[in-house]
Each structure stands twice: as structure tokens, then as C-alpha cells.
Protein backbone atom coordinates (compact mmCIF):
# COMPACT_ATOMS: atom_id res chain seq x y z
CA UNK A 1 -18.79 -4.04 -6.82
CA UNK A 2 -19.18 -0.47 -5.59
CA UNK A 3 -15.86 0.63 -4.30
CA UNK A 4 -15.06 3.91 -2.68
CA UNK A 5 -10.99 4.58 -1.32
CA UNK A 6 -10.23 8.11 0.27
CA UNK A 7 -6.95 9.30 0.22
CA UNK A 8 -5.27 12.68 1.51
CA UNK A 9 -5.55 12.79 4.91
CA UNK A 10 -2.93 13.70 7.64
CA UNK A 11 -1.49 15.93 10.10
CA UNK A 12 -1.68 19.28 9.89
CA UNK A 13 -1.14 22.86 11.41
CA UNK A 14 -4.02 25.03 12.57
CA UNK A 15 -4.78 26.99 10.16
CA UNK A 16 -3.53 24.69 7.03
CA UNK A 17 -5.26 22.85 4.28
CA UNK A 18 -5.45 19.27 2.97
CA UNK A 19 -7.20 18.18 0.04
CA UNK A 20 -9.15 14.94 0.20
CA UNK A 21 -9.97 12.44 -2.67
CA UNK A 22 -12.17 9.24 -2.88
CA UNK A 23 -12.09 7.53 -6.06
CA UNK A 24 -15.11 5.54 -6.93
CA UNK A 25 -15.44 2.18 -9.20
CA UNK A 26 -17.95 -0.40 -9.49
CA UNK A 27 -20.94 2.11 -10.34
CA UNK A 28 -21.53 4.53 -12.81
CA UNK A 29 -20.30 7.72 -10.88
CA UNK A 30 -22.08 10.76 -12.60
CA UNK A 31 -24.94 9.65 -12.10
CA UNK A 32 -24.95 9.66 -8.25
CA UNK A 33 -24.87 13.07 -5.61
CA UNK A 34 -21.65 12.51 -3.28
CA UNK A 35 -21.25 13.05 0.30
CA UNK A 36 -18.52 13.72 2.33
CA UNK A 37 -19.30 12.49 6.29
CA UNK A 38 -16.21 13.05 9.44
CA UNK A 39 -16.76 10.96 12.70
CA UNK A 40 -14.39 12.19 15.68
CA UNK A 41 -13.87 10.34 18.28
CA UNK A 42 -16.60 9.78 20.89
CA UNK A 43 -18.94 11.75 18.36
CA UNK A 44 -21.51 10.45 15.42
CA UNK A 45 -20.85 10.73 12.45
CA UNK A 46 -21.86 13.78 10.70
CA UNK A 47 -22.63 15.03 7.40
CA UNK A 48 -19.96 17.73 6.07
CA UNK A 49 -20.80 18.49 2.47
CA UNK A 50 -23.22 16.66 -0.43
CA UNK A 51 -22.35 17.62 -3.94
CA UNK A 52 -25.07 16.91 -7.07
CA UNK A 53 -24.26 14.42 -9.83
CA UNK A 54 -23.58 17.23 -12.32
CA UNK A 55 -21.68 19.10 -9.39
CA UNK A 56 -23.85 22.57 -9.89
CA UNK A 57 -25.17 22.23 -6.71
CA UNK A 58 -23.42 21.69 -3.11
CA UNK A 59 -24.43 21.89 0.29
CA UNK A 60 -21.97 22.33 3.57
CA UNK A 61 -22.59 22.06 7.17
CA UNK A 62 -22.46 25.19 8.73
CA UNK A 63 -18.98 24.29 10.95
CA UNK A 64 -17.58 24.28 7.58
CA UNK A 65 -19.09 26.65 5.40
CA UNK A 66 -16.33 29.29 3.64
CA UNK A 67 -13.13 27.04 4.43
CA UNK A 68 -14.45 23.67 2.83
CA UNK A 69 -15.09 23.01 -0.76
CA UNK A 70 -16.53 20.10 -2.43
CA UNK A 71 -15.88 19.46 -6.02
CA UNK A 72 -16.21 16.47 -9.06
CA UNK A 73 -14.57 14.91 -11.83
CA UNK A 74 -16.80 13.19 -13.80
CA UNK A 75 -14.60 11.65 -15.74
CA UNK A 76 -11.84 10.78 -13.64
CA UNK A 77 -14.28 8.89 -11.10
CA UNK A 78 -12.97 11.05 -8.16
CA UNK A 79 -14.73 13.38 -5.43
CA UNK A 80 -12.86 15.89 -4.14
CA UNK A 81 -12.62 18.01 -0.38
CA UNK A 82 -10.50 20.79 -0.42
CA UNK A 83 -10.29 22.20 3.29
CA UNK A 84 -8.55 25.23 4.19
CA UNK A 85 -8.34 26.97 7.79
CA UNK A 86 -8.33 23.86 9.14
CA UNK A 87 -9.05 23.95 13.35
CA UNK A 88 -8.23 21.12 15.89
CA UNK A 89 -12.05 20.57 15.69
CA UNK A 90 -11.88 19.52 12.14
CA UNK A 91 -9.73 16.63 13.74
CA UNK A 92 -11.82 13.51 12.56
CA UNK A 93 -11.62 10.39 10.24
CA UNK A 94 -13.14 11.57 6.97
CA UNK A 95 -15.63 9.30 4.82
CA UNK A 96 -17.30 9.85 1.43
CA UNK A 97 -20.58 8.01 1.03
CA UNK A 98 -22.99 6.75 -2.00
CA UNK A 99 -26.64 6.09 -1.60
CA UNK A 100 -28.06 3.56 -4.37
CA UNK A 101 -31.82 3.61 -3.34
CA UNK A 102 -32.02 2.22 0.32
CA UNK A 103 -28.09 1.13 0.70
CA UNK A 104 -25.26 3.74 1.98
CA UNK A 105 -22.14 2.78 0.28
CA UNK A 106 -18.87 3.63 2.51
CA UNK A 107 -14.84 4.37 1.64
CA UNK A 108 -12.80 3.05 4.42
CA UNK A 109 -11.72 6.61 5.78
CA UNK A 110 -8.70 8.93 6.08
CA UNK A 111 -7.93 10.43 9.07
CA UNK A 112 -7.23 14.26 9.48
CA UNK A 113 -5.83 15.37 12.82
CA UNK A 114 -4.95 19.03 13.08
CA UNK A 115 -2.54 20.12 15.38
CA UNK A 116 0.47 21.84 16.65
């Protein structure tokens, strides 16, 4: 079955970085665009960065854009958020997501809290 298991989260300073993985199984994983979602408390969930199967092509949400990158590895299974500059208001739990036709596919979430 599709599995998706994020990993990398934590506490950190203003102003530091964290990289985020989610390693995918159960489907075959180059053939499928990524997405990375966040979902702070009291707020929806929101979309933070989409990445193409091949990984030419990437798309951030403007809160984000120049101190997040998303990133592949085809052939280690494994989709990638490296976030730098991080603010308190990056503080959220952190989700990568699959869509196979009509069905979102979820990872379980690591939370990032960024603070003194």
C-alpha cells in the first residue's frame, strides 16, 4: 500500500534551517508530482511547494519563495524540503502528499516549531 513517512522536523532558531524528507513505498514514485502541505495550529492546511515527477519543474507559495527548496530522488524513493531562514511563522506540522487520480495520499507529519 501507498506509504508516505516524513522525517526531519524539530526545533529551531529564527533564522535556521531544517531539511525535511518523506520517503515513499507502495507506488511507483517517479511517476507522480510531490507536494509538500504545513497546517499550524488553528489554520488550514496549506500548500507550500509541488515538485514534477522528473523534478524540472517546482512551484512555492509565495510565504516561502527564496528560503524553501523542494527537490527529488528518483531512485532513492525520497522527497526532499530544504528550508532555510526559517521564521516563527513557518512554525507548523509539515505533510507531503500524493494524488493517484481522485485520492490524496498523506505521510503522518513532522512538526517544525521555530523559536527562541
Amino acid at each position: 500500500q501507498v506509504q508516505l513517512v516524513e522525517s526531519g522536523g524539530g526545533l529551531v532558531q529564527p533564522g535556521g534551517s531544517l531539511r525535511l524528507s518523506c520517503a515513499a513505498s507502495g507506488f511507483t514514485f517517479s511517476a507522480y508530482g510531490m507536494n509538500w502541505y504545513r497546517q499550524a495550529p488553528g489554520k488550514e492546511r496549506e500548500l507550500v511547494a509541488a515538485i514534477t515527477r522528473s523534478g524540472i519543474s517546482t512551484n512555492y507559495a509565495d510565504s516561502v519563495k527564496g528560503r524553501f527548496t523542494i527537490s527529488r530522488d528518483n531512485v532513492k524513493n525520497t522527497l526532499y524540503l530544504e528550508m532555510n531562514s526559517l521564521k516563527p511563522e513557518d512554525t507548523a506540522v509539515y505533510y507531503c502528499k500524493v494524488v493517484f487520480g481522485y485520492s490524496n495520499y498523506w505521510g503522518q507529519g513532522t512538526q517544525v516549531t521555530v523559536s527562541q
